[in-house]
Protein backbone atom coordinates (compact mmCIF):
# COMPACT_ATOMS: atom_id res chain seq x y z
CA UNK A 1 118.41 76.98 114.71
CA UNK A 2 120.99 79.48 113.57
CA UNK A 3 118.73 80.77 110.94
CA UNK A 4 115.79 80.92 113.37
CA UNK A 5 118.12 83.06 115.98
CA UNK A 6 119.56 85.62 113.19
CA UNK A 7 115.58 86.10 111.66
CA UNK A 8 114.56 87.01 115.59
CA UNK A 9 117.73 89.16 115.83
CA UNK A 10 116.58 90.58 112.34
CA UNK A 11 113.13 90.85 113.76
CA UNK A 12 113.83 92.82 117.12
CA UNK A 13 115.96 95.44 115.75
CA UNK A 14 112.66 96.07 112.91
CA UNK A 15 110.83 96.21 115.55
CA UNK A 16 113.14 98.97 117.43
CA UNK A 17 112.90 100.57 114.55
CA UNK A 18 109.54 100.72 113.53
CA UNK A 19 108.53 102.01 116.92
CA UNK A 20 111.75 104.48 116.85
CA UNK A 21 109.83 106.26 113.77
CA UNK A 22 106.60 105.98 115.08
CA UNK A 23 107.01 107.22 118.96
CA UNK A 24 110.11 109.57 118.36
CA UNK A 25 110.78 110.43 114.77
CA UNK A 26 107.28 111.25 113.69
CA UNK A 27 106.46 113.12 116.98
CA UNK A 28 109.61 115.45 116.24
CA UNK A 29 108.18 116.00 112.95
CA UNK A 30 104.83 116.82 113.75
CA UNK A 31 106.31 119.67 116.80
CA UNK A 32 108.34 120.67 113.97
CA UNK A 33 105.81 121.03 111.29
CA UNK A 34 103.21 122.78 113.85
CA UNK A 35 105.66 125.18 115.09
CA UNK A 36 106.03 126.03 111.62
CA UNK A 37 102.52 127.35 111.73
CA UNK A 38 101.06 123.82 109.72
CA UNK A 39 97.69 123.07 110.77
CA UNK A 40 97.31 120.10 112.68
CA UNK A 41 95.70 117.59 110.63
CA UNK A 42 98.23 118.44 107.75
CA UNK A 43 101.01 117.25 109.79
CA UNK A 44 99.09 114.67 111.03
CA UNK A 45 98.43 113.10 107.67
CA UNK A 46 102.50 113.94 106.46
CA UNK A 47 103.19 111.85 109.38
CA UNK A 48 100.55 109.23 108.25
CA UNK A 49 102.67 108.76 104.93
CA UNK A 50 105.98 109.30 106.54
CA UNK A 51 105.22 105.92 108.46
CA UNK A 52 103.87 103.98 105.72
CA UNK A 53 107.50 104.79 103.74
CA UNK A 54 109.44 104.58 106.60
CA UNK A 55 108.21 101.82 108.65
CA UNK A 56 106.16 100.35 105.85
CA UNK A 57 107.87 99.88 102.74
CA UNK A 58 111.48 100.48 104.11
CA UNK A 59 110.79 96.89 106.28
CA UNK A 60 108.84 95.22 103.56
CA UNK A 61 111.64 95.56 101.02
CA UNK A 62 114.21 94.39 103.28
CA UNK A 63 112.06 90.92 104.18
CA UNK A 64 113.26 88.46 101.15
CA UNK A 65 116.54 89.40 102.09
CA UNK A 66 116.36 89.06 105.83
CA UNK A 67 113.62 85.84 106.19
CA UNK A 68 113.07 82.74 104.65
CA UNK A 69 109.63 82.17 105.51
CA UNK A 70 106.42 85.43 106.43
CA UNK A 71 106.33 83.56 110.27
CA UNK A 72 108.38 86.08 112.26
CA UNK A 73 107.79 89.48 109.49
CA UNK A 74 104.28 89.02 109.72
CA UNK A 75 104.06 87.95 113.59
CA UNK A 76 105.21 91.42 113.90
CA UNK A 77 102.79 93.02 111.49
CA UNK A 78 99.79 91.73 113.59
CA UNK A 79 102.12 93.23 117.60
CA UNK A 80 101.85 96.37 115.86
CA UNK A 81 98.55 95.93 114.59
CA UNK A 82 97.16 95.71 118.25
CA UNK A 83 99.99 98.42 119.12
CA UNK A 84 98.23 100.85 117.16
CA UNK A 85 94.77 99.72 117.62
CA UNK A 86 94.86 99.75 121.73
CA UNK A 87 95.27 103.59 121.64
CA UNK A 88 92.00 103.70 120.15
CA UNK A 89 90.44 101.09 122.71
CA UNK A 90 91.79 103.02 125.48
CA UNK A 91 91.11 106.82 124.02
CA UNK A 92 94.65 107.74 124.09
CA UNK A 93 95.47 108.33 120.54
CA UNK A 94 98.97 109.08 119.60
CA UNK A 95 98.27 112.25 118.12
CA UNK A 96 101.30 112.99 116.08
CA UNK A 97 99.58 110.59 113.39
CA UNK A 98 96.39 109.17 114.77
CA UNK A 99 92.67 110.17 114.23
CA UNK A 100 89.62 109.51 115.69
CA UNK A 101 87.64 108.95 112.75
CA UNK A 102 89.75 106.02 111.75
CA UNK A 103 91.89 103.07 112.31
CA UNK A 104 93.50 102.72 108.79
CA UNK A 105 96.68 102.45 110.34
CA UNK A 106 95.86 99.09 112.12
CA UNK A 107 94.23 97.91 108.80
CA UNK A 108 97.80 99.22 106.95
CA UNK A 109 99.82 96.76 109.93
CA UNK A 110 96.96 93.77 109.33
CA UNK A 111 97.20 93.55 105.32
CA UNK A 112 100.94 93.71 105.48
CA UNK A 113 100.87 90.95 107.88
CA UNK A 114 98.42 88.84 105.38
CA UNK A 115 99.86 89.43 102.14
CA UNK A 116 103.31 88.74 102.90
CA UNK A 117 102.28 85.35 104.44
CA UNK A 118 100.05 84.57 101.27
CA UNK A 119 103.11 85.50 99.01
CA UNK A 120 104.79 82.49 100.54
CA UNK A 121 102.05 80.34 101.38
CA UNK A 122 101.00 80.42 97.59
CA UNK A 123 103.78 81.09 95.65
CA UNK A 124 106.95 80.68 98.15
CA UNK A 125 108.12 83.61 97.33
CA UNK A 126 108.19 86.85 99.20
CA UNK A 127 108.40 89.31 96.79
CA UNK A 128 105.00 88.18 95.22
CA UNK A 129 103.91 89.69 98.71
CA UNK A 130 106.36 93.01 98.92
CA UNK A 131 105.36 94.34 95.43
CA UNK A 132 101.49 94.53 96.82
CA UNK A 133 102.33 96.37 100.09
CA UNK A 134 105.36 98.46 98.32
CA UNK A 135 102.02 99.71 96.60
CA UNK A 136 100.56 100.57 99.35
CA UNK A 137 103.35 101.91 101.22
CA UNK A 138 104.95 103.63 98.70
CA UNK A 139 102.32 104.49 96.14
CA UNK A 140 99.63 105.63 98.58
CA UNK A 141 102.05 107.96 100.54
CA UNK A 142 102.56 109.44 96.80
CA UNK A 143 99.26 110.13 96.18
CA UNK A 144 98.02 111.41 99.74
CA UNK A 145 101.39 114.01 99.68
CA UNK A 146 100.48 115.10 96.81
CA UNK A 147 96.72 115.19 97.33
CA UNK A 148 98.21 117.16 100.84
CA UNK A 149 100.04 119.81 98.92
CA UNK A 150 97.11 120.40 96.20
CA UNK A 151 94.34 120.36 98.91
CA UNK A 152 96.00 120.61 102.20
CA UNK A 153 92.95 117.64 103.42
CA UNK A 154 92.30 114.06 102.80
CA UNK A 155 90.23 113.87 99.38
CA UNK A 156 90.57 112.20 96.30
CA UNK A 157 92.38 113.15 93.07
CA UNK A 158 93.57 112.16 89.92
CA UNK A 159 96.46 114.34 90.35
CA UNK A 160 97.11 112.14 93.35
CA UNK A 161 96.14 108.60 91.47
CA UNK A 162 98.81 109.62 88.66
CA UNK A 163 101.81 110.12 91.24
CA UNK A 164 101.05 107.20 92.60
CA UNK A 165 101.20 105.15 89.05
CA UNK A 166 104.78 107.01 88.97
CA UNK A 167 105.73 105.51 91.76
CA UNK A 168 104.11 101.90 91.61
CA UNK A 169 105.00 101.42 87.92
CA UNK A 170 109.18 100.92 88.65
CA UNK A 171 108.25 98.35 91.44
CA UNK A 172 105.75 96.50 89.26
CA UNK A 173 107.95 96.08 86.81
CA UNK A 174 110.33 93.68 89.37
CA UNK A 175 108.00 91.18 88.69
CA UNK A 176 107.23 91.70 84.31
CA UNK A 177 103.79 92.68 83.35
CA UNK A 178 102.34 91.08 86.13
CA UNK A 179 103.51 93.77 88.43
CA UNK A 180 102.51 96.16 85.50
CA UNK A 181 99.18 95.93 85.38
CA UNK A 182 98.67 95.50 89.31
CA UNK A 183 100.10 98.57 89.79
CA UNK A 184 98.27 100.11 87.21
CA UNK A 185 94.88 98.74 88.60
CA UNK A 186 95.98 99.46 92.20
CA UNK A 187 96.68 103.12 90.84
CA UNK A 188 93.10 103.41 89.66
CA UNK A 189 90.90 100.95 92.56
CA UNK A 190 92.63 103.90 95.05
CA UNK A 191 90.93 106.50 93.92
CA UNK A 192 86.87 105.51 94.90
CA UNK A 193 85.79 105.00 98.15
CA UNK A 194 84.82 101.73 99.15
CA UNK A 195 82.54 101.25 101.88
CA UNK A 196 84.21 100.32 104.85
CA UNK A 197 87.14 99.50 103.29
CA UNK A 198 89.73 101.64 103.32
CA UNK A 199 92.89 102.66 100.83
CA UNK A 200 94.95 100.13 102.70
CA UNK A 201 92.98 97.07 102.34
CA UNK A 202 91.78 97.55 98.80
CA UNK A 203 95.40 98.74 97.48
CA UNK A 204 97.30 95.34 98.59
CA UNK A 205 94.37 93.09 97.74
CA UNK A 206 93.57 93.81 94.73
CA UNK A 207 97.32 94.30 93.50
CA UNK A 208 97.88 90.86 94.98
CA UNK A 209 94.53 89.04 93.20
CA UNK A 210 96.02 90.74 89.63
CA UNK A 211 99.68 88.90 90.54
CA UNK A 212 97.96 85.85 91.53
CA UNK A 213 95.36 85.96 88.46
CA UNK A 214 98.28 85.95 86.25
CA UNK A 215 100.21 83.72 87.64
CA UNK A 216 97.38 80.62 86.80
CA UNK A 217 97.63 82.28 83.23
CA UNK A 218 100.77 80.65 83.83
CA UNK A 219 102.27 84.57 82.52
């Protein structure tokens, strides 16, 4: 029971904080950055990438540390999964970092959710999950700020794809060649489009499938 209570404790102050960055922190930036004369969906997608660093990976790398088992980390993936989806249902975006023409940010909340539960569920340990969604957290904000800065819109880019191997190589490498190559593969899947599935799904899953591939070559 004590662990249970500190791991909810743990759980509601992520949760303040999560929502602090996405309902106050990111909205500041976004007046900020459009007073500044940036065009809207610039600071739009800077927020985008903002939130999967600061909420995203910030949390996820914390979660071995603060849990014992995905229930109560991933429980809260999937509350703000339907946080950010019911904006959508209801046409009231939260326009500091949503768009209409997608929901990747709901899919970003729901693969989070999943592959830190797998980690466990397969391999009881966390981290097998947190390398995967440091990827996508970390490694896709990379690639679409730099993709941001080259382009000033969402496209693709090998300029992109290679900042994002710079970044997704030193957390691979927490888990040996395993990690390695999955962030190497992750680095490449993330540049094609996949129909239907976005940047946030593919990222994490495949990453994941390359840990879990090597771990029955028992590497």
């Amino acid at each position: 029971m004590p662990n249970l209570l500190t791991e909810v404790i743990y759980t509601v102050i992520l949760f303040v904080w999560v929502i602090v960055v996405v309902q106050f922190i990111t909205r500041k930036l976004y007046d900020y950055m459009v007073s500044r004369g940036m065009p809207h969906n610039k600071a739009v997608y800077y927020n985008r990438k903002f939130i999967h660093i600061a909420a995203g990976g910030f949390v996820a790398l914390l979660v071995p540390f603060l849990y014992e088992t995905p229930l109560l980390p991933s429980t809260l993936a999937m509350i703000l999964a339907l946080f950010t989806y019911l904006p959508h249902r209801q046409g009231k975006l939260l326009y500091w970092f949503q768009v209409e023409d997608n929901m990747y940010e709901v899919n970003f909340c729901i693969m989070w959710g999943i592959v830190i539960a797998l980690s466990w569920i397969i391999f009881h340990n966390l981290w097998y999950g947190v390398i995967p969604v440091s990827f996508m957290a970390f490694g896709d904000a990379a690639t679409g700020v730099v993709r941001n800065i080259l382009y000033g819109k969402r496209t693709k880019s090998w300029y992109g794809n290679l900042a994002m191997l710079a970044t997704t190589l030193p957390i691979g490498l927490l888990i040996g060649l395993p990690g390695v190559i999955a962030a190497i593969i992750a680095s490449i899947i993330e540049h094609f489009e996949f129909k239907d599935i976005d940047d946030n799904v593919m990222v994490p899953l495949s990453s994941f499938l390359v840990i879990l591939g090597f771990s029955y070559l028992s590497f």
